[in-house]
C-alpha atoms as a PDB file:
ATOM      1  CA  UNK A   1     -11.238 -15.977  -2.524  1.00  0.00           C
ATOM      2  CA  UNK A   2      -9.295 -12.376  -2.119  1.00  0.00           C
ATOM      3  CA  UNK A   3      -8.918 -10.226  -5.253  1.00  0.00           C
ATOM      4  CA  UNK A   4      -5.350  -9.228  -6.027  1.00  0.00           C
ATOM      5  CA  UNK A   5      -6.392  -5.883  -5.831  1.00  0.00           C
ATOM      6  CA  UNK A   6      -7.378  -6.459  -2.056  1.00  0.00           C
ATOM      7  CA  UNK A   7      -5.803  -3.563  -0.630  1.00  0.00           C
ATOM      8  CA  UNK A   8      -4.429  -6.083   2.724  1.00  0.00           C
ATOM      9  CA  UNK A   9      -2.933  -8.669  -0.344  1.00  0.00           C
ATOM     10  CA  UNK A  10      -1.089  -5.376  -1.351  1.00  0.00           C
ATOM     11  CA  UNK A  11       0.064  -4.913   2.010  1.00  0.00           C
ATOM     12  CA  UNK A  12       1.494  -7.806   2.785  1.00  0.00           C
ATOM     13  CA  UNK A  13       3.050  -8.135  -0.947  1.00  0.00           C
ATOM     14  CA  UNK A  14       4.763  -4.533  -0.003  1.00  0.00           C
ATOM     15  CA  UNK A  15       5.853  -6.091   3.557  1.00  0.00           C
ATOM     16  CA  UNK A  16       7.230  -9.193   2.460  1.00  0.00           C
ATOM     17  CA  UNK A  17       9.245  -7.404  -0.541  1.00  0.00           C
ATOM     18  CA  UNK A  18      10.353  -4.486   2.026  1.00  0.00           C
ATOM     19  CA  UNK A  19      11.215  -7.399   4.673  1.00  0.00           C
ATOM     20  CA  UNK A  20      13.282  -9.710   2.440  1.00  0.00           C
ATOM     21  CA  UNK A  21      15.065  -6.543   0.973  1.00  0.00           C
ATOM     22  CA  UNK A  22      16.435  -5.522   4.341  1.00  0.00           C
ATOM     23  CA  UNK A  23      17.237  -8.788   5.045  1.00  0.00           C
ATOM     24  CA  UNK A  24      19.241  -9.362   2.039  1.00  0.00           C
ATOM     25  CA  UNK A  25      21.051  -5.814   2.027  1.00  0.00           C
ATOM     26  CA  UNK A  26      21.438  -5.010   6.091  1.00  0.00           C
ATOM     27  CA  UNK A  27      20.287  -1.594   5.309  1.00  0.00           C
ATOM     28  CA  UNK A  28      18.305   1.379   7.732  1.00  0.00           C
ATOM     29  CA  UNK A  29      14.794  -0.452   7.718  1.00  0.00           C
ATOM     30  CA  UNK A  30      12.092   1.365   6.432  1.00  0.00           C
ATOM     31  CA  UNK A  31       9.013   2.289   8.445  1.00  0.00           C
ATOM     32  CA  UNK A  32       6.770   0.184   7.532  1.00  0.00           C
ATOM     33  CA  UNK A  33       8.297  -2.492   8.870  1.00  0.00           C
ATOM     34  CA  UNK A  34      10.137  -1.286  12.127  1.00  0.00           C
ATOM     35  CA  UNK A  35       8.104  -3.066  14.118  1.00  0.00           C
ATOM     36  CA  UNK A  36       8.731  -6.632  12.763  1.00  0.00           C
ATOM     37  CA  UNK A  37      12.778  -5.825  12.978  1.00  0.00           C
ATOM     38  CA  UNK A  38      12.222  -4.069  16.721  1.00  0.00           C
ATOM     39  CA  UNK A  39      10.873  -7.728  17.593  1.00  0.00           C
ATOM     40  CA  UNK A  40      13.216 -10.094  15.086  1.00  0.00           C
ATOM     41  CA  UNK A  41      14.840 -11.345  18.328  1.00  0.00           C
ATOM     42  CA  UNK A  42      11.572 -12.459  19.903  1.00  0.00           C
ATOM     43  CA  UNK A  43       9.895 -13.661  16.490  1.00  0.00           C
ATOM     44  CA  UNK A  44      13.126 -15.932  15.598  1.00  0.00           C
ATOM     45  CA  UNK A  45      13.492 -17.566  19.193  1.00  0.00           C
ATOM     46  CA  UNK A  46       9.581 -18.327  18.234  1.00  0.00           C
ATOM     47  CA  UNK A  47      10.720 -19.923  14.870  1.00  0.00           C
ATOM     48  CA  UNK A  48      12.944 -22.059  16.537  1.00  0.00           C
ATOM     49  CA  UNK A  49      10.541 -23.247  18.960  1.00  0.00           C
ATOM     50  CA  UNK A  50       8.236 -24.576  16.464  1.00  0.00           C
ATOM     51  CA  UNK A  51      10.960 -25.396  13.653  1.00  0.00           C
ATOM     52  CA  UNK A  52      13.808 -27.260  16.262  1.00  0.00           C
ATOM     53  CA  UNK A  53      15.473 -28.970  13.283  1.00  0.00           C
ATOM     54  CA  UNK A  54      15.736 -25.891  11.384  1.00  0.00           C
ATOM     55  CA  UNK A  55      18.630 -23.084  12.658  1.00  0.00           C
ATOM     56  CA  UNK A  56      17.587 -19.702  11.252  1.00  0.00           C
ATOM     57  CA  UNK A  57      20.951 -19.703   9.372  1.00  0.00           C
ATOM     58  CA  UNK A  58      20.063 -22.724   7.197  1.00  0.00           C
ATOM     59  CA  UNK A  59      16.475 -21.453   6.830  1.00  0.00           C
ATOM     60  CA  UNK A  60      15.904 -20.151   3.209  1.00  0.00           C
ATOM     61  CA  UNK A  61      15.467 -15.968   3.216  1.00  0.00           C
ATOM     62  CA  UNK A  62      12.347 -16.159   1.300  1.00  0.00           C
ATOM     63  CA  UNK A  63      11.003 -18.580   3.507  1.00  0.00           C
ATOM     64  CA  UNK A  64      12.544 -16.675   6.312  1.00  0.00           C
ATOM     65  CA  UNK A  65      10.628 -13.898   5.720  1.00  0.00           C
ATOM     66  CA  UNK A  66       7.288 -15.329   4.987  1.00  0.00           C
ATOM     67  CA  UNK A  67       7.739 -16.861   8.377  1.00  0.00           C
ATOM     68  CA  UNK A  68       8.871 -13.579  10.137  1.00  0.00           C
ATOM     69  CA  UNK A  69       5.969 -11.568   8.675  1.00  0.00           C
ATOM     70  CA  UNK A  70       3.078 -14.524   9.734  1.00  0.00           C
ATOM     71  CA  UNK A  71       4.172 -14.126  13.285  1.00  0.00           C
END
C-alpha cells in the first residue's frame, strides 16, 4: 500500500482539488491542469460512452472529476 506522503498520491490530491475548483468556479485554469481541460471535450464524450445512463449534467462534480482525471 502507497504512503500518503507518496509524492504521485500528492499529485493527484493537488489535481483533483485544482480540477474540481475550476469546475465549480469557471475560472482561467491553472497549469497544471491545462491539459485535462484542452481535452474535456474528448474525455466527456468518453464518459458517456461507458456511463450511457448517466448525462454529464446529472453526474455529481466530485465524481465528475475523479472520472475526468482517471482518463
Amino acid at each position: 500500500m502507497k504512503s500518503k506522503l507518496d509524492p504521485r498520491h500528492k499529485k493527484r490530491i493537488h489535481l483533483f482539488q485544482e480540477l474540481f475548483a475550476w469546475e465549480s468556479v469557471k475560472s482561467t485554469p491553472k497549469p497544471i491542469i491545462h491539459d485535462i481541460i484542452k481535452n474535456i471535450n474528448q474525455i466527456d464524450s468518453q464518459i458517456k460512452i461507458f456511463a450511457p445512463k448517466w448525462p454529464i449534467d446529472k453526474i455529481n462534480r466530485v465524481d465528475l472529476s475523479i472520472l475526468r482525471l482517471a482518463i
